[in-house]
C-alpha atoms as a PDB file:
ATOM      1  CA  UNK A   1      38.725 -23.782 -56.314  1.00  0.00           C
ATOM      2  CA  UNK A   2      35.041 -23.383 -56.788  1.00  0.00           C
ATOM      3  CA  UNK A   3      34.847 -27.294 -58.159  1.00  0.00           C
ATOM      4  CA  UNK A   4      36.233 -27.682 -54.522  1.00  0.00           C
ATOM      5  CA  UNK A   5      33.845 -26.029 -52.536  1.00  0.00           C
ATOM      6  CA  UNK A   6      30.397 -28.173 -52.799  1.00  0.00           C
ATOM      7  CA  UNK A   7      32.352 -31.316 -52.163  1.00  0.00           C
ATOM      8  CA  UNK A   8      33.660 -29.689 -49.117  1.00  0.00           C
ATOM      9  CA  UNK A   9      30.229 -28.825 -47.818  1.00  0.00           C
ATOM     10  CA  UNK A  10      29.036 -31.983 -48.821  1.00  0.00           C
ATOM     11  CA  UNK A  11      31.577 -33.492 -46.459  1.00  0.00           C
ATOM     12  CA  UNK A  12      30.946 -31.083 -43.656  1.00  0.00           C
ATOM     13  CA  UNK A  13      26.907 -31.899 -43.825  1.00  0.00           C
ATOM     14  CA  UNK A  14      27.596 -35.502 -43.802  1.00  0.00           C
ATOM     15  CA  UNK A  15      29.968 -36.014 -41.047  1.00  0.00           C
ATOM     16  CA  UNK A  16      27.239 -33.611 -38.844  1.00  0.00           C
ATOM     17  CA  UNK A  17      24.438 -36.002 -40.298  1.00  0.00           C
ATOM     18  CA  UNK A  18      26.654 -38.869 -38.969  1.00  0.00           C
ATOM     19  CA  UNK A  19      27.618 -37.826 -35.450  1.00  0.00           C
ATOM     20  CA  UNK A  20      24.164 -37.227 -35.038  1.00  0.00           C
ATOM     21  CA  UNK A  21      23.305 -41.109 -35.297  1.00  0.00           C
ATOM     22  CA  UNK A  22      25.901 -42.539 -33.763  1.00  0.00           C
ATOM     23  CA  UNK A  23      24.482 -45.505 -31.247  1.00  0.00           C
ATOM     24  CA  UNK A  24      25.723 -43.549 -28.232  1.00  0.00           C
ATOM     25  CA  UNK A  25      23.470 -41.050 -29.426  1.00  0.00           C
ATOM     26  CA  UNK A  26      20.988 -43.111 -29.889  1.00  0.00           C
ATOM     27  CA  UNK A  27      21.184 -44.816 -26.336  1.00  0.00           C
ATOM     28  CA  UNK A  28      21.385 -41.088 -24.964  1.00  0.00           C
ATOM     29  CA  UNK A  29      17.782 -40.647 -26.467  1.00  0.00           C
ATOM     30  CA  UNK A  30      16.431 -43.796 -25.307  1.00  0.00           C
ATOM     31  CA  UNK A  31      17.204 -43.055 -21.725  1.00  0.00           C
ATOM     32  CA  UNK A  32      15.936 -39.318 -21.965  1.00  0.00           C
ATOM     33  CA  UNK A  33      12.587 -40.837 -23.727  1.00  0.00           C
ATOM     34  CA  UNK A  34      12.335 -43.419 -20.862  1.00  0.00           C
ATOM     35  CA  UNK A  35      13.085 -40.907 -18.277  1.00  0.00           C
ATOM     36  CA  UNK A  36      10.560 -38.390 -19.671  1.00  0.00           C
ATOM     37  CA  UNK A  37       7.667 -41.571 -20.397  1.00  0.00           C
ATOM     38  CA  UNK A  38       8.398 -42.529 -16.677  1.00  0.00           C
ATOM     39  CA  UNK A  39       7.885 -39.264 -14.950  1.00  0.00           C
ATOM     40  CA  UNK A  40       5.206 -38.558 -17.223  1.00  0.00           C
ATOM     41  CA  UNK A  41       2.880 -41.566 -16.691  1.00  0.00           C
ATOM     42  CA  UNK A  42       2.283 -40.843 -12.935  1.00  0.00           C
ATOM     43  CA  UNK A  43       2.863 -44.093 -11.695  1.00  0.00           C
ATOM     44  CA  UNK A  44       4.530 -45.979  -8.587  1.00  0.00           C
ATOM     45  CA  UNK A  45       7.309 -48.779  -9.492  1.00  0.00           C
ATOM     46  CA  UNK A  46       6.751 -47.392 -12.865  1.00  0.00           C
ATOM     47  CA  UNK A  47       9.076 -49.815 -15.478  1.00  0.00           C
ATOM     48  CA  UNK A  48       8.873 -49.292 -19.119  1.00  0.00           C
ATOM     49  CA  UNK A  49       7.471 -52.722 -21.150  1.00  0.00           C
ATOM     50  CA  UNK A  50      10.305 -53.790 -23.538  1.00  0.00           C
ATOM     51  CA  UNK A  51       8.697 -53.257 -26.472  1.00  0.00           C
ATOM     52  CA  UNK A  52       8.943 -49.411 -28.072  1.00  0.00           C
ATOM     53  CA  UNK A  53       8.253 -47.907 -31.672  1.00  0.00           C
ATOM     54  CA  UNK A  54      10.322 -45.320 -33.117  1.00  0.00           C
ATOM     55  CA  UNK A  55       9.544 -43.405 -36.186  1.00  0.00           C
ATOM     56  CA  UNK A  56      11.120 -41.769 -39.206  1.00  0.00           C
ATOM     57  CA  UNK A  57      11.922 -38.049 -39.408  1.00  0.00           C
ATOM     58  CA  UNK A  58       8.950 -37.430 -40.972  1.00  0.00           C
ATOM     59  CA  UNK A  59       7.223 -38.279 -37.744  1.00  0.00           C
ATOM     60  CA  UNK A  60       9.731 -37.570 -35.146  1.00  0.00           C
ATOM     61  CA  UNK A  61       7.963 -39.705 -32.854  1.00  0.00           C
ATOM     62  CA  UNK A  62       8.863 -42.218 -29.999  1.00  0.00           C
ATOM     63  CA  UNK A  63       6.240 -44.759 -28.499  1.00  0.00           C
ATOM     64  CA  UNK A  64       7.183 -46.331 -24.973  1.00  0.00           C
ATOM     65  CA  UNK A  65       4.732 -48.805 -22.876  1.00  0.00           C
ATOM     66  CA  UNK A  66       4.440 -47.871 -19.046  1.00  0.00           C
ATOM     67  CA  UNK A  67       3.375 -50.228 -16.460  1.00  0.00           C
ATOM     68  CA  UNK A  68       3.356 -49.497 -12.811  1.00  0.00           C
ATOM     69  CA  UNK A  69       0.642 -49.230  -9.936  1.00  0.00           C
ATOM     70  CA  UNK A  70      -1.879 -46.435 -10.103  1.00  0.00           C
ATOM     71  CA  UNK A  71      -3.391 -44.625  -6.921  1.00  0.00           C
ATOM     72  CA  UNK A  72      -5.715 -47.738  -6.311  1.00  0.00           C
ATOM     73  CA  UNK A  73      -2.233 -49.857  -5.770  1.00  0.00           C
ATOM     74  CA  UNK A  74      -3.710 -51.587  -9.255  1.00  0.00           C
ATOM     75  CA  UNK A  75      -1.173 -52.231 -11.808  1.00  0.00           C
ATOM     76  CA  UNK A  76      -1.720 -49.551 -14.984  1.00  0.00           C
ATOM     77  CA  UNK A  77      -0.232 -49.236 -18.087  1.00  0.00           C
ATOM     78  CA  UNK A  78       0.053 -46.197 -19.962  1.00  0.00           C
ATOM     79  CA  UNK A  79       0.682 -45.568 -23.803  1.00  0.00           C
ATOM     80  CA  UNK A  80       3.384 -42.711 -24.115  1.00  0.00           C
ATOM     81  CA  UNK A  81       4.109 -40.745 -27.107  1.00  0.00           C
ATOM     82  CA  UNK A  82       7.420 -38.909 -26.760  1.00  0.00           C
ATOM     83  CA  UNK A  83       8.449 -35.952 -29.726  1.00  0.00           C
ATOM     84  CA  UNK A  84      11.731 -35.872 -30.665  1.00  0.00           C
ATOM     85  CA  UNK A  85      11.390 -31.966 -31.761  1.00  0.00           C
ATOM     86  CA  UNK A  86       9.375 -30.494 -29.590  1.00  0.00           C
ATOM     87  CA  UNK A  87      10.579 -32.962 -26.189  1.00  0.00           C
ATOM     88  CA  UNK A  88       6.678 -32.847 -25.573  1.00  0.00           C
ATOM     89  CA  UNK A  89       5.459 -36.187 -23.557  1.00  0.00           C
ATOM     90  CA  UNK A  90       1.678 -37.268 -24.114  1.00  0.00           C
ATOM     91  CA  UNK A  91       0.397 -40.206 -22.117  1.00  0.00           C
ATOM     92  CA  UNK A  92      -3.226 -41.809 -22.600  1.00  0.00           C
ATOM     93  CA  UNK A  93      -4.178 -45.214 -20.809  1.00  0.00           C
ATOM     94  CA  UNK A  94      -2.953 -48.044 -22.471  1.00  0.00           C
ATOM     95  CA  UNK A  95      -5.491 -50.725 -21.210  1.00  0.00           C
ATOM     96  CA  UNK A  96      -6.833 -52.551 -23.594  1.00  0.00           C
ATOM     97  CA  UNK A  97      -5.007 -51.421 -26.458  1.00  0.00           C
ATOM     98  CA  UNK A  98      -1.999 -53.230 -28.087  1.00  0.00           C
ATOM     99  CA  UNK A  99      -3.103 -56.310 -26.465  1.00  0.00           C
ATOM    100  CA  UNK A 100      -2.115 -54.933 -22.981  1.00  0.00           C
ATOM    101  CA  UNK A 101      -4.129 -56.311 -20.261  1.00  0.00           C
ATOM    102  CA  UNK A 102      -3.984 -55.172 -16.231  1.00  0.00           C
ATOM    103  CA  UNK A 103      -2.966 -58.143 -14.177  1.00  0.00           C
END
């Protein structure tokens, strides 16, 4: 029975390991990171750019572009780092960097 046991908990590890990447999962974190980059980047009409980074587990990070119109009704675009552990959000301005250019 004890031959038994590690493949058993092998299993059980696995199949938690799996539901945990499933794509529905995965699309459930991409709308929470949007939703959290969106609120976070203070701006009006706020849409996030296409383009996004996400990192290992090693660096539980997400990266999202925000572009939207800043108090001056000028069009801004924010950089937003989004942590998959902690749910922390971190914006900087974006300007400039990445080849991301105000209108």
């Amino acid at each position: 029975m004890r031959l038994h046991l590690p493949t058993a908990v092998l299993r059980a590890l696995s199949a938690g390991a799996a539901t945990a990447s499933t794509p529905a999962a995965w699309s459930q974190l991409d709308r929470q990171v949007n939703r959290a980059c969106l609120t976070a980047s203070g701006l009006r009409q706020a849409k996030i750019i296409p383009d996004k980074a996400s990192f290992p587990d090693r660096v539980p990070v997400e990266l999202r572009i925000v572009e939207g119109y800043n108090r001056g009704n000028v069009v801004d675009v924010k950089l937003c780092a989004y942590d998959r552990r902690t749910r922390r959000v971190t914006t900087t301005e974006g300007v400039g960097r990445l080849g991301v250019y105000r209108r």
